[in-house]
N, C-alpha and C. Protein backbone atom coordinates (compact mmCIF):
# COMPACT_ATOMS: atom_id res chain seq x y z
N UNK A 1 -58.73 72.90 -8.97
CA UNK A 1 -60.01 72.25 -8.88
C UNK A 1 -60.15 71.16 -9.93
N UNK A 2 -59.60 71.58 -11.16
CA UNK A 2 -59.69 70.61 -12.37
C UNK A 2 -59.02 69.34 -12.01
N UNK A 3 -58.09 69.34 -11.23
CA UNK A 3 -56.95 68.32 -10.75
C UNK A 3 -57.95 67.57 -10.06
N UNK A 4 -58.40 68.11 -9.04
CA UNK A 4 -59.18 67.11 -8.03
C UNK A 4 -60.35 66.56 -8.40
N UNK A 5 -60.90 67.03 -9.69
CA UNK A 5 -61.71 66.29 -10.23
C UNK A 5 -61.53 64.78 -10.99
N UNK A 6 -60.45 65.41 -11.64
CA UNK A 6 -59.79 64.43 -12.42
C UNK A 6 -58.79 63.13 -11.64
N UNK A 7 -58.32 63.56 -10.36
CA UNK A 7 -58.13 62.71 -9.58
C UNK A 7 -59.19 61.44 -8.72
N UNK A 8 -60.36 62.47 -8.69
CA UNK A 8 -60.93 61.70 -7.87
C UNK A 8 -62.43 60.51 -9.01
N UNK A 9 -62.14 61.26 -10.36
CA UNK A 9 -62.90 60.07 -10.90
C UNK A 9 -61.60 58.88 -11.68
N UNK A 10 -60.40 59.02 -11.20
CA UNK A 10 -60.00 58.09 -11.63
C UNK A 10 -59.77 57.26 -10.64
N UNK A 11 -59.94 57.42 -9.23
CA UNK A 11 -60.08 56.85 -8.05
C UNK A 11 -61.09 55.97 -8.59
N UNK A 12 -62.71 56.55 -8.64
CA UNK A 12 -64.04 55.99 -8.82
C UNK A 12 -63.66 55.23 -10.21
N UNK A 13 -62.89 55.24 -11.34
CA UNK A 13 -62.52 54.09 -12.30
C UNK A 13 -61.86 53.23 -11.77
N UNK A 14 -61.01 53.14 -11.20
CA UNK A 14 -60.23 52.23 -10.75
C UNK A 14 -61.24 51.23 -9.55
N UNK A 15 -61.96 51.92 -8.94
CA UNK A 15 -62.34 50.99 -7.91
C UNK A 15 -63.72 50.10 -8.87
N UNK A 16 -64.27 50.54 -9.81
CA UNK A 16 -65.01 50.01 -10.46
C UNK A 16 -64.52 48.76 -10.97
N UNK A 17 -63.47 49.19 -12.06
CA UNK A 17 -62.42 48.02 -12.40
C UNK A 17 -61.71 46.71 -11.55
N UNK A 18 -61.49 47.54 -10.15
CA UNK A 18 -61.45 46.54 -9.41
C UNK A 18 -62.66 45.66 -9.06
N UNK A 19 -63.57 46.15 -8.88
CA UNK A 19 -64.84 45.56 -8.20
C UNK A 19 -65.74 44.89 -9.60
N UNK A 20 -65.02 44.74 -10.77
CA UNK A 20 -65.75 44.21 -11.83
C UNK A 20 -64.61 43.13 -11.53
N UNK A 21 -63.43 42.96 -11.63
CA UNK A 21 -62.56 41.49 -11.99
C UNK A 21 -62.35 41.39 -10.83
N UNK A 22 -62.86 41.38 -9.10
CA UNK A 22 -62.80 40.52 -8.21
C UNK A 22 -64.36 39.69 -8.31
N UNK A 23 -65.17 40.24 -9.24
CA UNK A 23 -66.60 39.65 -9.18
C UNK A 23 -66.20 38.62 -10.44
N UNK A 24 -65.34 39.12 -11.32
CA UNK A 24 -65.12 37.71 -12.16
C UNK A 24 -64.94 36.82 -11.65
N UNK A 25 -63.64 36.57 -10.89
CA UNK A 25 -63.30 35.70 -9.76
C UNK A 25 -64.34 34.99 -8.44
N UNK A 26 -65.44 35.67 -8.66
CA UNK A 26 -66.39 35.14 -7.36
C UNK A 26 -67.08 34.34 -8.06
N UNK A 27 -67.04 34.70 -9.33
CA UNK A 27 -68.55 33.85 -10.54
C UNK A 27 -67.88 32.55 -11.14
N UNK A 28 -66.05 32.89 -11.38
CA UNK A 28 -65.53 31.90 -12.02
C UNK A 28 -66.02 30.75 -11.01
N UNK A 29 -65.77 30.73 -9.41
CA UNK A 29 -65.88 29.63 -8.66
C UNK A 29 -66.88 29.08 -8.80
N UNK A 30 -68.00 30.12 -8.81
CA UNK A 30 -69.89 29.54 -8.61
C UNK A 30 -70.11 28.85 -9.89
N UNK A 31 -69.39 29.29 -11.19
CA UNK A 31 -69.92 28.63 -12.33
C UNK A 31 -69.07 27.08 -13.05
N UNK A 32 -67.92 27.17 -12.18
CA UNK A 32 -67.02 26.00 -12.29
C UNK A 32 -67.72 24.86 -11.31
N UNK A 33 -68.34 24.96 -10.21
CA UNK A 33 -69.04 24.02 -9.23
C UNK A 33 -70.35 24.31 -9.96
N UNK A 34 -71.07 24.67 -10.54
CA UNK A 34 -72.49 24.81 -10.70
C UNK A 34 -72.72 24.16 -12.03
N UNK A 35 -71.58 24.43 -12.77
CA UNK A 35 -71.89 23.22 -14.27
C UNK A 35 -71.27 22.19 -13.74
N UNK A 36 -70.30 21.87 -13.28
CA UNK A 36 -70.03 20.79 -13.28
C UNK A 36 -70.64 19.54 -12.34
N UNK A 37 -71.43 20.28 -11.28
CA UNK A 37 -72.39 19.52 -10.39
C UNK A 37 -73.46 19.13 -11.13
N UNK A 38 -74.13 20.27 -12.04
CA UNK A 38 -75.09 19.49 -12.84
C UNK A 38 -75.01 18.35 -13.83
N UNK A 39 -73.83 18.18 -14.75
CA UNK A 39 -73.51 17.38 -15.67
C UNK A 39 -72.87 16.68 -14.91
N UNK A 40 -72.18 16.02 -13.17
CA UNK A 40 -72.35 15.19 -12.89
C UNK A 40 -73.58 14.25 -12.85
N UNK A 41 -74.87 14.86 -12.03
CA UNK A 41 -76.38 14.64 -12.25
C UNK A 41 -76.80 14.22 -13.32
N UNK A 42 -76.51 14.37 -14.36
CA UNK A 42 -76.86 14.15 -15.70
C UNK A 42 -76.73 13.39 -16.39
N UNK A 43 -75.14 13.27 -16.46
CA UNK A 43 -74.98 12.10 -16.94
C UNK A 43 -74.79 10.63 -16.23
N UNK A 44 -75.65 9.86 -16.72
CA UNK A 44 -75.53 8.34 -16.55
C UNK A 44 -74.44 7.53 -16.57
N UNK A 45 -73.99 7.00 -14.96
CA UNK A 45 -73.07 6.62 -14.61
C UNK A 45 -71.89 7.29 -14.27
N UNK A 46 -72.08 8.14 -14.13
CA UNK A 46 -70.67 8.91 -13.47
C UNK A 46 -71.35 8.97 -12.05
N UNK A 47 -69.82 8.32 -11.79
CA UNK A 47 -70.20 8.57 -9.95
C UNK A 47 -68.52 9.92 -9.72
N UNK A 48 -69.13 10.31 -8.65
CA UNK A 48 -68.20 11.81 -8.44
C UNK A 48 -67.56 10.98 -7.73
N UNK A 49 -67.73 10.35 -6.43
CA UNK A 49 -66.66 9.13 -5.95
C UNK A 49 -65.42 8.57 -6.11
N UNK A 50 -65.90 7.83 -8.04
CA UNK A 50 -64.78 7.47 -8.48
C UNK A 50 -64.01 7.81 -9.64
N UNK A 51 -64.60 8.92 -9.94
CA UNK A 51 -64.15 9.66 -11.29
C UNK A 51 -64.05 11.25 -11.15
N UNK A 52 -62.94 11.83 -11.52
CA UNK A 52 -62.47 13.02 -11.91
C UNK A 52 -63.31 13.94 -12.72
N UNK A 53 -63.34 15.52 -12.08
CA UNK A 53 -64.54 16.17 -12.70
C UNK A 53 -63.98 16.49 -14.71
N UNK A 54 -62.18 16.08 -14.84
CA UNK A 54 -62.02 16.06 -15.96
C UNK A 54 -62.78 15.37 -16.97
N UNK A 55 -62.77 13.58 -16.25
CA UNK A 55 -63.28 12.62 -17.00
C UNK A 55 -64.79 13.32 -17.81
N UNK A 56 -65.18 14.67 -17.25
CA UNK A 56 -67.27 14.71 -17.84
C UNK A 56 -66.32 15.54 -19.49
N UNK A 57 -65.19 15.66 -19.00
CA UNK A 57 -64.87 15.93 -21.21
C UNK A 57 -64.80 14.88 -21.98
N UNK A 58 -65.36 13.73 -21.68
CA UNK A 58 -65.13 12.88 -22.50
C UNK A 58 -66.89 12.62 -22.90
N UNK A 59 -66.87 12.18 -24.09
CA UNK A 59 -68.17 11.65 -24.62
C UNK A 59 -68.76 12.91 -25.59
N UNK A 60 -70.33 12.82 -26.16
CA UNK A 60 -70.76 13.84 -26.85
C UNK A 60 -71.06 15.14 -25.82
N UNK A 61 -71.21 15.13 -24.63
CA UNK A 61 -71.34 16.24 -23.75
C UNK A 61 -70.23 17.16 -23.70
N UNK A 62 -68.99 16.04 -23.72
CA UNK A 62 -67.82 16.77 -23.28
C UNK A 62 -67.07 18.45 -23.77
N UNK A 63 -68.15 18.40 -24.92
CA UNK A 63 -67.66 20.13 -25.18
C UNK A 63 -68.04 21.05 -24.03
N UNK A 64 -69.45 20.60 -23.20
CA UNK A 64 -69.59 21.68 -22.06
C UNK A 64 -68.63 21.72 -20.75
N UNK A 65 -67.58 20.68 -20.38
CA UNK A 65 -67.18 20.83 -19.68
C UNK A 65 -65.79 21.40 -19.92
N UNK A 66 -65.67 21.30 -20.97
CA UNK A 66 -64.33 22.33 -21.71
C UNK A 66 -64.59 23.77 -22.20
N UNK A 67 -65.79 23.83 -22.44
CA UNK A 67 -66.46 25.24 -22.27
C UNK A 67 -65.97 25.91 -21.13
N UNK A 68 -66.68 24.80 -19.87
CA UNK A 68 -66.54 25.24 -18.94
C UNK A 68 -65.25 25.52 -18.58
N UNK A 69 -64.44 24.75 -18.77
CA UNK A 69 -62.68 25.19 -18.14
C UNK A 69 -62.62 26.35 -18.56
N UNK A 70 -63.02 26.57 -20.45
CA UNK A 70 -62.10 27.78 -20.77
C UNK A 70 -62.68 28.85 -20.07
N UNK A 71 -63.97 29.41 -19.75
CA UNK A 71 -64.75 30.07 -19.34
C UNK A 71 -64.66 30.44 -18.11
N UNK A 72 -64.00 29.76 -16.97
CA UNK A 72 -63.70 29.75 -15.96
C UNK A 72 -62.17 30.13 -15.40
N UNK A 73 -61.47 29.98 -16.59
CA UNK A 73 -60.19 29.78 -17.04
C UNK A 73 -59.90 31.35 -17.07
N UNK A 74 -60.82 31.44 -17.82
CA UNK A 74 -60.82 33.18 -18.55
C UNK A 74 -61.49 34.38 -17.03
N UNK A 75 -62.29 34.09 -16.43
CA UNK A 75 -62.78 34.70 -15.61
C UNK A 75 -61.64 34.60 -14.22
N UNK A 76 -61.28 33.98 -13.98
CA UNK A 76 -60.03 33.43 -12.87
C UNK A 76 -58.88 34.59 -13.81
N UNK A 77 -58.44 34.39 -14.39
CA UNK A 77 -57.09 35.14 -15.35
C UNK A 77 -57.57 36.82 -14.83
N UNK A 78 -58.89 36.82 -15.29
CA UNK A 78 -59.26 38.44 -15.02
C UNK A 78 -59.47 39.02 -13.75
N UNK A 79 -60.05 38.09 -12.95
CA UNK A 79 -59.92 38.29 -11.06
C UNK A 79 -57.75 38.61 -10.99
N UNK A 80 -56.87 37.72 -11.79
CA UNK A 80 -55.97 37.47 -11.19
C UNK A 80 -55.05 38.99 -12.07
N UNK A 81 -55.58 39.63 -12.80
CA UNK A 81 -55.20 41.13 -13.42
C UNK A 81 -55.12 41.78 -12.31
N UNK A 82 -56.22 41.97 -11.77
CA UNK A 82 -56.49 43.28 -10.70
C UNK A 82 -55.56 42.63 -9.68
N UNK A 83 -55.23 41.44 -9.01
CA UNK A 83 -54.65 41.61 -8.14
C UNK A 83 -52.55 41.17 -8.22
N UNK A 84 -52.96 41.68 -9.93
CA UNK A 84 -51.54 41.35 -10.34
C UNK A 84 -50.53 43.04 -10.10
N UNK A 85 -51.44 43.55 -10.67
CA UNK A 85 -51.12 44.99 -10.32
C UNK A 85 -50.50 45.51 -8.68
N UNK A 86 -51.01 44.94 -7.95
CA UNK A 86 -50.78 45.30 -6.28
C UNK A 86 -49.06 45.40 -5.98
């Protein structure tokens, strides 16, 4: 009985774990398009047209969009754990 207990909450850990770093991975996308759409908006003279969403690291803003990489960077890496394991 002790076995099947212990089996079946490491089932319920594991699927938790999974279902926490595939939601990293759902947020990395929403928050990589969601800052960077706004600080297109924002800043003056950037057209998305003719400039690269790299180019918004340049200037005094540019720490948020390197924020943003690493941050996104980091959340993508942790979606890509859980399905490194498979």
């Amino acid at each position: 009985m002790a076995a099947s207990t212990s089996a079946r909450s490491e089932v319920t850990s594991d699927s938790r774990r999974t279902t926490r770093l595939i939601t990293c991975g759902a947020l990395a996308g929403v928050l990589f398009i969601g800052v960077s759409f706004a600080q297109t908006f924002a800043r003056p003279g950037f057209e998305l047209r003719q400039h690269a969403l790299s180019a918004l690291t340049l200037g005094g803003l540019g720490w948020l969009q390197v924020f943003n990489f690493v941050v996104t960077g980091l959340l993508a890496g942790a979606c890509a754990l859980d399905f490194g394991g498979r």
